[in-house]
Protein backbone atom coordinates (compact mmCIF):
# COMPACT_ATOMS: atom_id res chain seq x y z
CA UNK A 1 26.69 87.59 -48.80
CA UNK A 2 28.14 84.57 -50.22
CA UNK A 3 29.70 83.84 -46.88
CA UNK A 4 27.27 85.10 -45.13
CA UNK A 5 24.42 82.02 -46.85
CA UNK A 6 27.63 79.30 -46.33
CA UNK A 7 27.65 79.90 -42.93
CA UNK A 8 23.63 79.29 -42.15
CA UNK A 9 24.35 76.24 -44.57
CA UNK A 10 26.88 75.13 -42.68
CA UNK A 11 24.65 75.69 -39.44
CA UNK A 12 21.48 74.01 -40.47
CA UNK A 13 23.70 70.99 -41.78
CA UNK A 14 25.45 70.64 -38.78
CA UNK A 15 22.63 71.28 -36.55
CA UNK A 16 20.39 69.09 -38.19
CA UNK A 17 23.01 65.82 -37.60
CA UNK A 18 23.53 66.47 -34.45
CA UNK A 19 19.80 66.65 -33.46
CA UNK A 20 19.69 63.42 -35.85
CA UNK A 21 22.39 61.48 -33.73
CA UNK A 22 21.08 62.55 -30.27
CA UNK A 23 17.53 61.40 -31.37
CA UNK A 24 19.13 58.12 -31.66
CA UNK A 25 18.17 57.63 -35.95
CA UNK A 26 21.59 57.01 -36.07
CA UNK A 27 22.60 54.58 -33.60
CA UNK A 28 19.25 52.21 -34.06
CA UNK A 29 18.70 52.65 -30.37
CA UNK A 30 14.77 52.90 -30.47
CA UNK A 31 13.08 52.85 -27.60
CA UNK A 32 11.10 50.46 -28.95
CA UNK A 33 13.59 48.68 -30.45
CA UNK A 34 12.05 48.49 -34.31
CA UNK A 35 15.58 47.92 -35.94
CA UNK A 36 15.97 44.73 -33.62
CA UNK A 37 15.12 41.09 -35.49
CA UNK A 38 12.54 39.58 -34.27
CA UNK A 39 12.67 36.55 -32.17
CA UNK A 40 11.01 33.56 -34.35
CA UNK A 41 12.35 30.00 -31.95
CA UNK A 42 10.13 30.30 -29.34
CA UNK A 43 9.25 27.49 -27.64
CA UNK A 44 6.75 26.32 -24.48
CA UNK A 45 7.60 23.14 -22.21
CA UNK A 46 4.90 20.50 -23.13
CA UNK A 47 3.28 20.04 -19.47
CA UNK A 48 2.70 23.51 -18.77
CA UNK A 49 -0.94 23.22 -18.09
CA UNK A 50 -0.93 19.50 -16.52
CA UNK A 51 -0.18 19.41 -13.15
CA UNK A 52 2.50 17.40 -11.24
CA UNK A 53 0.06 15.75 -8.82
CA UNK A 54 -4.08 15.12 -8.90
CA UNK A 55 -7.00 15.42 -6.17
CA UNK A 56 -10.73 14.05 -5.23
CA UNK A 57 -12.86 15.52 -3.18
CA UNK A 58 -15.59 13.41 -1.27
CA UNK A 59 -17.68 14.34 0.97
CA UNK A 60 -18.22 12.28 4.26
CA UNK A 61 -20.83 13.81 6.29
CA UNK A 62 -22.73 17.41 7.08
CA UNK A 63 -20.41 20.28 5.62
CA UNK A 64 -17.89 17.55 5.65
CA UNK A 65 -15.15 16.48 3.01
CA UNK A 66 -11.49 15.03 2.50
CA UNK A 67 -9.34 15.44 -0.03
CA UNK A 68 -7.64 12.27 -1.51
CA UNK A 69 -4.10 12.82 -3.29
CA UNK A 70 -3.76 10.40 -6.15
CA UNK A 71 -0.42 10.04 -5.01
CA UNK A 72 1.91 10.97 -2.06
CA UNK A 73 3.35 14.55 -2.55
CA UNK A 74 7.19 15.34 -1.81
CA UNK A 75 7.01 18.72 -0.91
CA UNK A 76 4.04 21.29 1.19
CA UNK A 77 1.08 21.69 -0.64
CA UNK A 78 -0.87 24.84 -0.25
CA UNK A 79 -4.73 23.96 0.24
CA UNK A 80 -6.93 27.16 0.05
CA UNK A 81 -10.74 26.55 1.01
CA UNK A 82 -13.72 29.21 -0.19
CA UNK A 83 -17.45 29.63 0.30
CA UNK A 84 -19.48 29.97 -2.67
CA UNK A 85 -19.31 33.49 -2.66
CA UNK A 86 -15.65 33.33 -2.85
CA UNK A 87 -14.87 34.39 1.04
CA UNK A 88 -11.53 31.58 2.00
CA UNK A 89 -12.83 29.92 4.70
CA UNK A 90 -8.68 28.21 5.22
CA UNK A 91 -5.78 28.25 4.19
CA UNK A 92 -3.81 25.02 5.04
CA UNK A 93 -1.07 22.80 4.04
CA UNK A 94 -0.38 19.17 2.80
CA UNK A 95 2.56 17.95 4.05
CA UNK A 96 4.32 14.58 2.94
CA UNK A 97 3.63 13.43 6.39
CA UNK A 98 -0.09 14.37 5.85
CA UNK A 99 -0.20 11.14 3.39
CA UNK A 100 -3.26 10.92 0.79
CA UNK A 101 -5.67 12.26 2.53
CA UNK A 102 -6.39 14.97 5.12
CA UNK A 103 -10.25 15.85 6.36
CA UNK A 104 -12.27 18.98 6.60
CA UNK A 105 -15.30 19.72 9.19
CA UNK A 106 -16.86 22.95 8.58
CA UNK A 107 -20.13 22.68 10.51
CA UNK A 108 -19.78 26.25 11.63
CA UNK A 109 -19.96 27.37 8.06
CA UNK A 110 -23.43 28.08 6.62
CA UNK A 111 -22.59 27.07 3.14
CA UNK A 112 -22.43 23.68 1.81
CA UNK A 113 -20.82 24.05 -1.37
CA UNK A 114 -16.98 24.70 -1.02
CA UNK A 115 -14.44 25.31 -3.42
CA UNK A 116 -10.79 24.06 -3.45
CA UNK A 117 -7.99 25.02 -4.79
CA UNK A 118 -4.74 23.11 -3.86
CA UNK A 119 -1.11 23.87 -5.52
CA UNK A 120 2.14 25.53 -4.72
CA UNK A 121 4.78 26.79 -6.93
CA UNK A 122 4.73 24.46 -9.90
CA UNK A 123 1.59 23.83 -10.11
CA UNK A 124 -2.29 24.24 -8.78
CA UNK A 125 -6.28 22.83 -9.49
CA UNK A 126 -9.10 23.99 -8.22
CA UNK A 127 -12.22 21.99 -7.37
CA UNK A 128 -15.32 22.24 -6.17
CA UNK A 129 -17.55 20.04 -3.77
CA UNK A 130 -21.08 19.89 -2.25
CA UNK A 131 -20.32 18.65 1.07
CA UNK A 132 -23.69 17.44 2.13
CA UNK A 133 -24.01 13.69 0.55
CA UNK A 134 -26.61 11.97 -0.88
CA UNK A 135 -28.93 10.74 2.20
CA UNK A 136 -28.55 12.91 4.48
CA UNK A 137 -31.19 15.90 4.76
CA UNK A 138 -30.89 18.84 6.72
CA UNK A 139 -33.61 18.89 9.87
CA UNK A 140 -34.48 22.22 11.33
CA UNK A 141 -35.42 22.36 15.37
CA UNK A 142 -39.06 22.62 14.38
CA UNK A 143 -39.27 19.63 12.18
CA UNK A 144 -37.38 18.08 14.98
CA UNK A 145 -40.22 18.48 17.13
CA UNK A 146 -42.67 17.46 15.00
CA UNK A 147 -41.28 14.13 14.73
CA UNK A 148 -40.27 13.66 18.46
CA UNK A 149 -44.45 14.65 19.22
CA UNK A 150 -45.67 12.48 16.63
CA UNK A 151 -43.49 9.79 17.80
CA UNK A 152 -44.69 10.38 21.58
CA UNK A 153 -48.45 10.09 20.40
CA UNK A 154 -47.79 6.89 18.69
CA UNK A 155 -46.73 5.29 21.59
CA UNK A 156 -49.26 6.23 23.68
């Protein structure tokens, strides 16, 4: 009987470290690795969030802008153009060749508001810009021919 209990002892024991080293307890191999030191020297570049190069918008006519660089790029720019509903209208690039500026004409667009983003890589800003300037007021065909019969009157 005395054997008999050894044995199971034995079993249970032996048994029970084996299912403790395969479970990994005994190696430290967590799967989430709680017996690893943490990592306290981390440390983030100081222009992470400025960018390497800065744009204007202006706009120069009727659903019409250009962007102006603040300084000549060295490599492609990516310019991205959306609606105000967030449809992209273009997708484009600025290339060093390009210099400071480049022009947009979107007269085929019904919005007037347009955002854009320009970046690559490293870095990108996005922008926004009402491209109908101060002045300048939209005239539909009928008001059009308003004016054209009051003008015809008048010189009569």
């Amino acid at each position: 009987m005395k054997k008999h209990l050894l044995r199971r002892i034995y079993h249970t024991v032996f048994l029970s470290a084996i299912l403790f080293y395969t479970s990994g307890m005994a190696t430290g191999f967590y799967a989430q690795n709680f017996l690893k030191k943490p990592e306290n020297n981390i440390t983030f570049p100081t222009n992470l969030n400025t960018p390497d190069i800065d744009f204007d918008l202006k706009s120069t006519g009727q659903k019409k802008f250009k962007i102006i660089l603040d300084e000549n790029i060295k490599t492609k720019t990516t310019v991205k153009i959306f609606d105000i509903i967030g449809n992209l209208i273009l997708e484009d690039a600025i290339i060093p060749e390009d210099g400071k500026q480049k022009s947009y004409d979107f007269s085929h667009i019904k919005s007037q508001l347009f955002v854009v983003e320009v970046g690559n890589s490293k870095y990108n800003k996005t922008k926004s810009v009402y491209a109908n300037p101060q002045g300048i007021k939209k005239i539909d065909s009928t008001s059009m021919e308003k004016m054209e019969n009051k003008n015809v009157s008048n010189n009569k």
